[in-house]
Each structure stands twice: as C-alpha cells, then as structure tokens.
Protein backbone atom coordinates (compact mmCIF):
# COMPACT_ATOMS: atom_id res chain seq x y z
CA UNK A 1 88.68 87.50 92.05
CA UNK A 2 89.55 85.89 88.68
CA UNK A 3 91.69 83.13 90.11
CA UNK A 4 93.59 82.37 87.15
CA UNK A 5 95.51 85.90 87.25
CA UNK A 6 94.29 87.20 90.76
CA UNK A 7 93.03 89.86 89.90
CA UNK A 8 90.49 91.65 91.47
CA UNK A 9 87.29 91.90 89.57
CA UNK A 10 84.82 94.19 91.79
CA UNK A 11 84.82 94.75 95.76
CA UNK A 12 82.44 96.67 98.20
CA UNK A 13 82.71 97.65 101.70
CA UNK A 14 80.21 96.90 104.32
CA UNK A 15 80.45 96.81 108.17
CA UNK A 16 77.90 94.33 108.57
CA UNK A 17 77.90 90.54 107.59
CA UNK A 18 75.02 90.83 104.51
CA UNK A 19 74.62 89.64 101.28
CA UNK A 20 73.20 92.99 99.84
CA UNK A 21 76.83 94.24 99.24
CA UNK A 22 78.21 90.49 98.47
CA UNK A 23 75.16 90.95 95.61
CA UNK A 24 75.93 94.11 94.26
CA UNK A 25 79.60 93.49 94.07
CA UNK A 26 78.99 89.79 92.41
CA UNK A 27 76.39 91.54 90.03
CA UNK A 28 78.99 94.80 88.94
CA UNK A 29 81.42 91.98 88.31
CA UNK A 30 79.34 90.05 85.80
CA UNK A 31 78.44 93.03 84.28
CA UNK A 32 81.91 94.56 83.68
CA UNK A 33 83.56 90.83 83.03
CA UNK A 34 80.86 88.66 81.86
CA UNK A 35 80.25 85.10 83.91
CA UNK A 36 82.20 82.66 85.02
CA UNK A 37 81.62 78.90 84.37
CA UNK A 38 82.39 78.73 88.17
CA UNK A 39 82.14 80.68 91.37
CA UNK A 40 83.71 79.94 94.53
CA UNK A 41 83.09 80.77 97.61
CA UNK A 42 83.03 79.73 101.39
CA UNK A 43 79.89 78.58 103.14
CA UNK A 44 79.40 81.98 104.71
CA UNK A 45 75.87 83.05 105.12
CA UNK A 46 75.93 86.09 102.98
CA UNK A 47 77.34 83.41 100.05
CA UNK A 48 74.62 80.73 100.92
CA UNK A 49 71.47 83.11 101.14
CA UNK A 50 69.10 82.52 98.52
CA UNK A 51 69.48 86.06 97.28
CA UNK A 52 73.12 85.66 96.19
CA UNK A 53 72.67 81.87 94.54
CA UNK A 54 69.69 83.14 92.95
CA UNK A 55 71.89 85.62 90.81
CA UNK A 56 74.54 82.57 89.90
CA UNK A 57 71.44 80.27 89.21
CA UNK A 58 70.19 83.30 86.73
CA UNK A 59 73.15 83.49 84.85
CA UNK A 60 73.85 79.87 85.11
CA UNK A 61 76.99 79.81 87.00
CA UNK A 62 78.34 76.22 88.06
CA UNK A 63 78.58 76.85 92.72
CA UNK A 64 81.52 75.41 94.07
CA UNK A 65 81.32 76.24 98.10
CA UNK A 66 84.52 75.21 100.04
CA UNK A 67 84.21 73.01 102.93
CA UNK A 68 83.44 74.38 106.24
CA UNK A 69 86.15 75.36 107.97
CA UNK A 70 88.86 74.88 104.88
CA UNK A 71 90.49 77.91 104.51
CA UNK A 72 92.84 76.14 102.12
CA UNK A 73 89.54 75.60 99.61
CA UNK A 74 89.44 79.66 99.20
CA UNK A 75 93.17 80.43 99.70
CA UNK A 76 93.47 82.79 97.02
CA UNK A 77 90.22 85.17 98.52
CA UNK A 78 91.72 84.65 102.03
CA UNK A 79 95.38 85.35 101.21
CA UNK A 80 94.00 88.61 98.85
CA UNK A 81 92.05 89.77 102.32
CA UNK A 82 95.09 89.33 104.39
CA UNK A 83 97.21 91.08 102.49
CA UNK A 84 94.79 94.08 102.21
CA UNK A 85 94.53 94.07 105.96
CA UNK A 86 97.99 93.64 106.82
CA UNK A 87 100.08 95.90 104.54
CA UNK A 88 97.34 98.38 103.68
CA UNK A 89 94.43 98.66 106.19
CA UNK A 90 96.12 97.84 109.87
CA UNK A 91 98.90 100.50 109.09
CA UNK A 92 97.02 103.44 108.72
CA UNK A 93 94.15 105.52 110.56
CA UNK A 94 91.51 106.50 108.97
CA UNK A 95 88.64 108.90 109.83
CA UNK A 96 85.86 107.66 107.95
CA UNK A 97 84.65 104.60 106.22
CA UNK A 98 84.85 106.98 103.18
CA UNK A 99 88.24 107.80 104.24
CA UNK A 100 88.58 103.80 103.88
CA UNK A 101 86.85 103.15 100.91
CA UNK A 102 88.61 105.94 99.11
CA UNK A 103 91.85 104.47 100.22
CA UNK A 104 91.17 101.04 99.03
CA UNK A 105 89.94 102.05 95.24
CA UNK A 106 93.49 103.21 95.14
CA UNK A 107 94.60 100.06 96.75
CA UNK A 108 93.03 97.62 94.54
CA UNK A 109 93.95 99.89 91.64
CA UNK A 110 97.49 99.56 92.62
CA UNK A 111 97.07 95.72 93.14
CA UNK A 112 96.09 95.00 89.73
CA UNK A 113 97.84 97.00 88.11
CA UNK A 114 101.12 97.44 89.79
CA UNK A 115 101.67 94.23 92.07
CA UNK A 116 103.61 92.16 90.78
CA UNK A 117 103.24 88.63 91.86
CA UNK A 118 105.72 85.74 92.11
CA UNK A 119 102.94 83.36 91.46
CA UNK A 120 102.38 84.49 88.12
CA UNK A 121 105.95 84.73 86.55
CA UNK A 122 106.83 88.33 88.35
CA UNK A 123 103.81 89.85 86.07
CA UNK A 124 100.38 91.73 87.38
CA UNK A 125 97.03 90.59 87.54
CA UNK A 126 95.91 92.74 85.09
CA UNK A 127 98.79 91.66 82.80
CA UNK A 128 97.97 87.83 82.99
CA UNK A 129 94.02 88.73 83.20
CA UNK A 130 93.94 90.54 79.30
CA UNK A 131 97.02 88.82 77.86
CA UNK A 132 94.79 85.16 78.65
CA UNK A 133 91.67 87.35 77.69
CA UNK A 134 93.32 88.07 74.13
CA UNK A 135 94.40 84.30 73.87
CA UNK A 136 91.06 83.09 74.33
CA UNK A 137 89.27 85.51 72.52
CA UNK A 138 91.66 84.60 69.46
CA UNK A 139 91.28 80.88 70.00
C-alpha cells in the first residue's frame, strides 16, 4: 500500500503464514510501481525472513519495521485488512479460495478506483496516487 494515497499497489492470497506470497506480491509491486525509499511493515515472520529483506536490500529500500505489538505503527495496512474483512469477506460465502480470490480482484479494483476516502479530501486512491505521480514527475 502506497501510504500517501492508500492505494493498493499488489496483494496475494495465501492460507498459510509464508513469505513466498509476501515475496511475490512485494516483487509484482516494484515491478509495476518502481521502489519505494521506504517499506513498512510489522515484525511478522514472513516480513523478517531473510528472503523478503533480501529483495528490499537488492533494490535498496530504506526497512522501517513497527514495534512489536503496535498496531498503531502499521494502521493504514491494518485498517485496509479490516475493512476487507468486515464489509467484503465476512458477509459473503464463498466456495472456493478461487471463488475468494476472484472476488477480491474486483474488490481491490473497486477500492482504488471507486472508494472514496474522507482521509484524502473525499477523492480515491487512485486519484491522489497519479495526480501526486504527475506532480512529481513534473517537478
């Protein structure tokens, strides 16, 4: 998540708590966005192994881990995965975790581009994300 304009920069789904998918999903972002100075995260092991830091190391990305058991630290992540669960994932059945990962492109799609957010002047992620993209492209 681009924290500035929250949005949503790549996800994956996993049932298990492994930094494979926390890889892949950091890696898709850097190739579709480009890196960040900075990367946040919480201590979680899938964030600490040496597989993940290794690809922020590589591409020279400042770490910046919250503080073990400050949920505050990460509040934009955590609030983002509350939401998802609560208005999106805990009203619905699904069938299949394809069933669920079908439903959540949509969601995420919907999120960026359609959610408007209170935080950021009543406009969408996507809206802040390119309109400060432009700005500092120009600058």
């Amino acid at each position: 998540m681009d924290w500035h304009s929250r949005k949503v920069l790549n996800w994956r789904l996993s049932n298990a708590m492994k930094a494979d998918f926390c890889v892949q999903a950091l890696e898709a972002a850097i190739q579709d966005y480009g890196c960040p100075q900075i990367f946040n995260t919480d201590q979680g092991a899938q964030f600490t192994s040496e597989v993940f830091t290794d690809v922020l190391k590589t591409h020279h990305i400042q770490i910046s881990m919250d503080g073990k058991g400050c949920y505050r630290d990460n509040i934009f992540v955590e609030r983002l995965w509350r939401t998802v669960k609560h208005e999106h994932l805990y009203t619905r059945a699904f069938n299949s975790l394809k069933e669920v990962k079908q439903s959540l492109i949509h969601w995420f799609e919907w999120y960026n581009q359609e959610r408007f957010h209170q935080g950021l002047d009543n406009l969408t992620p996507d809206e802040v994300y390119y309109q400060y993209q432009t700005i500092s492209q120009a600058a």
